[in-house]
C-alpha atoms as a PDB file:
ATOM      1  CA  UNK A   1     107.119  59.298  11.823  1.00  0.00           C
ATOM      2  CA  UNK A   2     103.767  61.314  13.466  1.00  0.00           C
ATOM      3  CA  UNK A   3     104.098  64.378  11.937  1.00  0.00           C
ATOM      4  CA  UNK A   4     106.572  66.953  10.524  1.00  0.00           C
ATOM      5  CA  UNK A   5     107.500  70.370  11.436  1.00  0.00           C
ATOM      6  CA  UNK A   6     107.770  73.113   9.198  1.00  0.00           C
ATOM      7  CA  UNK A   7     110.239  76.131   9.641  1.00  0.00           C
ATOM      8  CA  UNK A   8     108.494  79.088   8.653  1.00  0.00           C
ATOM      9  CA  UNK A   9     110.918  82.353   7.442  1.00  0.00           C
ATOM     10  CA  UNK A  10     109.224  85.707   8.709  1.00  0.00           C
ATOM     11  CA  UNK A  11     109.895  88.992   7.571  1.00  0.00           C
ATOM     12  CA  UNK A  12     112.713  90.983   9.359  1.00  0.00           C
ATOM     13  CA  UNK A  13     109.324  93.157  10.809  1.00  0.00           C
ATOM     14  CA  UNK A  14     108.402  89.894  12.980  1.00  0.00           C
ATOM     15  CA  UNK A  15     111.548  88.572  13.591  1.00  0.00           C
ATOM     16  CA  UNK A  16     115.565  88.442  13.166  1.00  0.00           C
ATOM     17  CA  UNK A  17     115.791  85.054  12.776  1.00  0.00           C
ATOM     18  CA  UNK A  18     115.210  82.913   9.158  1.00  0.00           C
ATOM     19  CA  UNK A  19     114.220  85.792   7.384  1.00  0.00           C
ATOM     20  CA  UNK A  20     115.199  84.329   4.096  1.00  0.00           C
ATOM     21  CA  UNK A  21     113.608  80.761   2.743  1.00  0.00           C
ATOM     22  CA  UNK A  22     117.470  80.113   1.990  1.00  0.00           C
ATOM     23  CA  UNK A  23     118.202  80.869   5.387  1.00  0.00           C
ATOM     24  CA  UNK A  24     115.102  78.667   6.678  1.00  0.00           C
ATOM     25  CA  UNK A  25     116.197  75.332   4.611  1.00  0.00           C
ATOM     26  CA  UNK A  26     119.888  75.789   5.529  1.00  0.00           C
ATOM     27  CA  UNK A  27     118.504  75.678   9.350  1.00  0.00           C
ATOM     28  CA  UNK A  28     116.623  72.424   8.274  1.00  0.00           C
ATOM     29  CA  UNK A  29     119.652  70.786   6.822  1.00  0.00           C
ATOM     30  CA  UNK A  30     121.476  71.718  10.150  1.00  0.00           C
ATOM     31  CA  UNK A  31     119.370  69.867  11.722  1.00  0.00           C
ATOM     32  CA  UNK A  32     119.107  66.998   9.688  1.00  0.00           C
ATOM     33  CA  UNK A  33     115.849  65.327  10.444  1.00  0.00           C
ATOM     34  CA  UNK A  34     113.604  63.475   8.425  1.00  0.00           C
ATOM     35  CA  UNK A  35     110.349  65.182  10.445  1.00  0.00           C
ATOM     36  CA  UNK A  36     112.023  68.844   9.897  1.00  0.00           C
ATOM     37  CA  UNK A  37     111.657  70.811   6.613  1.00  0.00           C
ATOM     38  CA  UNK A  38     110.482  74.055   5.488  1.00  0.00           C
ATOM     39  CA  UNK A  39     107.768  75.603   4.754  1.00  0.00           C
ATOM     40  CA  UNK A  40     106.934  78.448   1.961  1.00  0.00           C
ATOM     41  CA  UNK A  41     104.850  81.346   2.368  1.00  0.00           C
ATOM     42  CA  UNK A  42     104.134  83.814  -0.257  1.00  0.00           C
ATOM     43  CA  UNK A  43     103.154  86.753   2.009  1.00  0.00           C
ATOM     44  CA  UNK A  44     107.111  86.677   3.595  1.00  0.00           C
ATOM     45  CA  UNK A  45     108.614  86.295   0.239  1.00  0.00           C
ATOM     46  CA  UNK A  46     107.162  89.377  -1.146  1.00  0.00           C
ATOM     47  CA  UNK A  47     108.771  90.973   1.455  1.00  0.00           C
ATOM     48  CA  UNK A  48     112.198  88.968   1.570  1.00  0.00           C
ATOM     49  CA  UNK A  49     112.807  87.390  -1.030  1.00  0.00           C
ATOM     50  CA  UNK A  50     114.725  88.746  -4.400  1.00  0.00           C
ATOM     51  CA  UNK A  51     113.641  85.805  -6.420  1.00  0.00           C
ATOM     52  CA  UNK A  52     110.550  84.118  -5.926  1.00  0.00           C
ATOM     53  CA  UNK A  53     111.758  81.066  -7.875  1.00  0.00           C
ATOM     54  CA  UNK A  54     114.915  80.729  -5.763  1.00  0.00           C
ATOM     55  CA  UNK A  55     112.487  80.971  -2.624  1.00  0.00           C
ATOM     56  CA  UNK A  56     110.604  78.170  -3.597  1.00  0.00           C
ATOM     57  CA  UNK A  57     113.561  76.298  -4.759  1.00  0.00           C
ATOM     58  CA  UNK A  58     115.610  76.463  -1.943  1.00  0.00           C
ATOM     59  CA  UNK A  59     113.593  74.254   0.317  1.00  0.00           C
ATOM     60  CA  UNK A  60     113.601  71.435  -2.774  1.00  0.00           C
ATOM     61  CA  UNK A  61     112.808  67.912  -0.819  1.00  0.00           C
ATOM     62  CA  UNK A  62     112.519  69.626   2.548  1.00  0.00           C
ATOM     63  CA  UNK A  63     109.409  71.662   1.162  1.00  0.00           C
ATOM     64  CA  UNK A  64     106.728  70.045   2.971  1.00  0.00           C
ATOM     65  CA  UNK A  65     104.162  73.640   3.205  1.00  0.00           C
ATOM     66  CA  UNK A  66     103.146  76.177   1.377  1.00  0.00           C
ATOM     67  CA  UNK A  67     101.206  79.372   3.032  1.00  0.00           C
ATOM     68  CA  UNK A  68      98.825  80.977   0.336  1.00  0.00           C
ATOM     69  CA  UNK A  69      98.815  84.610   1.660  1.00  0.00           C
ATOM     70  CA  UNK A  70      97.986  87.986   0.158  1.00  0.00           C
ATOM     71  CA  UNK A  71     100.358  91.325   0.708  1.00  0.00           C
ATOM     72  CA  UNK A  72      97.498  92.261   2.930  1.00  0.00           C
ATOM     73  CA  UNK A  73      96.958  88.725   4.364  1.00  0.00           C
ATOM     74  CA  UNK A  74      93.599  89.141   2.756  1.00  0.00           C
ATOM     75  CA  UNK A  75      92.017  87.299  -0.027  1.00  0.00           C
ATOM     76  CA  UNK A  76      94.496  85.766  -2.758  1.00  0.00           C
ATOM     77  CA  UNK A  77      94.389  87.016  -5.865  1.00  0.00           C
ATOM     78  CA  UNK A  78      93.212  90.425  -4.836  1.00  0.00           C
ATOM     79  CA  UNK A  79      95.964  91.861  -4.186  1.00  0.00           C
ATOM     80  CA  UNK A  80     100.207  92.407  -5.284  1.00  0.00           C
ATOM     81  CA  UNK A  81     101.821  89.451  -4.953  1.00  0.00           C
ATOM     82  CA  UNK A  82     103.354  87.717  -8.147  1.00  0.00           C
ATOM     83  CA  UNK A  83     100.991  85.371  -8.668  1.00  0.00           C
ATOM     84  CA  UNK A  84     102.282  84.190 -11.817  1.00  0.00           C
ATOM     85  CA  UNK A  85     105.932  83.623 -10.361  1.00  0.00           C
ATOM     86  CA  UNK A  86     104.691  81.780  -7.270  1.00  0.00           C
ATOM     87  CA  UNK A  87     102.549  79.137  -9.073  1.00  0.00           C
ATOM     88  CA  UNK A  88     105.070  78.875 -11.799  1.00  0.00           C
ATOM     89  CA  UNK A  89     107.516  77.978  -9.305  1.00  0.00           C
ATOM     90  CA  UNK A  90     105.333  75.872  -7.527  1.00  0.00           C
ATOM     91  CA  UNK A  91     104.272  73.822 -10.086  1.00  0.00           C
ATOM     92  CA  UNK A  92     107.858  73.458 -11.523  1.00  0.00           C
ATOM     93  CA  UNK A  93     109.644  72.650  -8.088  1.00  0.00           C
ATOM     94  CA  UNK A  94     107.476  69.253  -8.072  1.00  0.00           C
ATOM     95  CA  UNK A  95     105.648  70.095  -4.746  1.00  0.00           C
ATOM     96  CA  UNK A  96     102.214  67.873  -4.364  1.00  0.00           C
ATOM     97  CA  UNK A  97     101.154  68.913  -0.801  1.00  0.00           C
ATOM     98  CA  UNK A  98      98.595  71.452   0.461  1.00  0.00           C
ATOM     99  CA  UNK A  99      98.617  74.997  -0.411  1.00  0.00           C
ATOM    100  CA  UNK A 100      96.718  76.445   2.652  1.00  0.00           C
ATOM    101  CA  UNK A 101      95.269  80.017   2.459  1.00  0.00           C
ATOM    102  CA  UNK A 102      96.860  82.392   5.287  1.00  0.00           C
ATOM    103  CA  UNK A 103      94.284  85.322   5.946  1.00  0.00           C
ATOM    104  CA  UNK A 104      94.262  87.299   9.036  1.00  0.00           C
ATOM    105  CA  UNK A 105      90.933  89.263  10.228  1.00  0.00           C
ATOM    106  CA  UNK A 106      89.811  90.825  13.488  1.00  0.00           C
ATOM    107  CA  UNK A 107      87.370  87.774  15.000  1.00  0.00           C
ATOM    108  CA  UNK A 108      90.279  87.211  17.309  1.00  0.00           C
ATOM    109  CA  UNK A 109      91.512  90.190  18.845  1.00  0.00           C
ATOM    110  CA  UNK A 110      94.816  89.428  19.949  1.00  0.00           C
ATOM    111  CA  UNK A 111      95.882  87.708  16.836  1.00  0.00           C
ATOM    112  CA  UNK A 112      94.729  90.768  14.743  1.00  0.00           C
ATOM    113  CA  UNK A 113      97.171  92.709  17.379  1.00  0.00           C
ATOM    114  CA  UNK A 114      99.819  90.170  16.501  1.00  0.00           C
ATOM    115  CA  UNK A 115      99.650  90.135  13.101  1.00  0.00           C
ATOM    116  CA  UNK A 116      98.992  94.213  12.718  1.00  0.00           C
ATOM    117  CA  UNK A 117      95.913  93.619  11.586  1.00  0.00           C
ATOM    118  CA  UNK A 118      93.624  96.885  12.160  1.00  0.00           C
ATOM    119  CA  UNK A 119      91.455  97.050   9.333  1.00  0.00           C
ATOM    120  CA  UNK A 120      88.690  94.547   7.723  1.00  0.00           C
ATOM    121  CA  UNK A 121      90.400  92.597   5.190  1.00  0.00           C
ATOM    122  CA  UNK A 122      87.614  90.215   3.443  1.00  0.00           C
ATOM    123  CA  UNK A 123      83.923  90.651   3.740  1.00  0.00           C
ATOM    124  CA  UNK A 124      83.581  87.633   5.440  1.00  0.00           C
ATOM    125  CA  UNK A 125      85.713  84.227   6.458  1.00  0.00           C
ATOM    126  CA  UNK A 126      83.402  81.766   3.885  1.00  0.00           C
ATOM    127  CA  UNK A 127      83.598  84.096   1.071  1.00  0.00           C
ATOM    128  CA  UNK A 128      87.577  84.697   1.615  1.00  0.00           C
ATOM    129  CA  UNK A 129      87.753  80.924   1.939  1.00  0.00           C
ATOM    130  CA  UNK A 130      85.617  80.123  -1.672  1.00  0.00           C
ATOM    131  CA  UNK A 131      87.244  82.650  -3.372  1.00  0.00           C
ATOM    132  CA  UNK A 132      90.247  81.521  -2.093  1.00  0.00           C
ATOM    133  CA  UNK A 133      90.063  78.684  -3.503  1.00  0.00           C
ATOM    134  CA  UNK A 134      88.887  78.957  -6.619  1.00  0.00           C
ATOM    135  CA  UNK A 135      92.037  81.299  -7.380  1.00  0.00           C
ATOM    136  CA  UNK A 136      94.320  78.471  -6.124  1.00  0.00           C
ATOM    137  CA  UNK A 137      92.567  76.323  -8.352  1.00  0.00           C
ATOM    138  CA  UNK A 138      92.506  77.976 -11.343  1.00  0.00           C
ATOM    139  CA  UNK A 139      96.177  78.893 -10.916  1.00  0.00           C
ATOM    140  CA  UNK A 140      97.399  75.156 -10.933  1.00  0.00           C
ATOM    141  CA  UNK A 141      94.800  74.486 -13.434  1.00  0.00           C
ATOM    142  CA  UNK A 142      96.643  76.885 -15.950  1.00  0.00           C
ATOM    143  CA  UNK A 143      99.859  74.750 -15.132  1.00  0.00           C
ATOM    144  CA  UNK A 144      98.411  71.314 -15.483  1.00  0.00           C
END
């Protein structure tokens, strides 16, 4: 196999379709491929999803991504998502691949149109991305 795909669920303000990580893994098991799973992302749960845990869950062996991504889609930990309840169920589910941070700023115009970005979100990308990941880290770390 060369790669996998991950089915993303967006929030019902970018799309009608897979809105739900429930509704994303049942559309996985439809169509029953060993490349095609589904990937997590905390920024469309806090919008979504009624349980956190049960987001996470739902995807169990077809969870092959995880989006790191503020309510802002700024830097994580500096803002309101559930940190706490994400990592927990992270940790618990048994996933072991990359958690990749999600952050949207204005270097790319039509992306930051895209994404309704209007505002500056982080100082700058290297500082977003360091800080970043030394939240990620420290959140497994408290689970290990």
């Amino acid at each position: 196999m060369c790669g996998k795909l991950g089915v993303e669920a967006l929030n019902r303000f970018e799309t009608y379709l897979l809105n739900a990580h429930a509704d994303a893994v049942r559309f996985v098991r439809e169509v029953d491929h060993p490349a095609c799973g589904m990937m997590y992302d905390t920024f469309h749960a806090n919008i979504e999803e009624k349980s956190i845990t049960d987001a996470v869950n739902a995807g169990g062996d077809k969870l092959f991504h995880i989006h790191i991504s503020e309510n802002d889609r700024s830097t994580p930990g500096k803002g309101g998502i559930n940190w706490k309840e994400n990592f927990d169920a992270i940790v618990a589910s048994g996933y072991d691949g990359w958690l990749v941070i999600e952050a949207f700023g204005l270097a790319l115009p039509e992306l930051a149109a895209a994404t309704r970005i209007w505002r500056r979100m982080f100082d700058e990308e290297l500082l977003l991305a360091a800080e970043g990941l030394q939240f990620m880290k420290s959140e497994i770390e408290k689970r290990a």
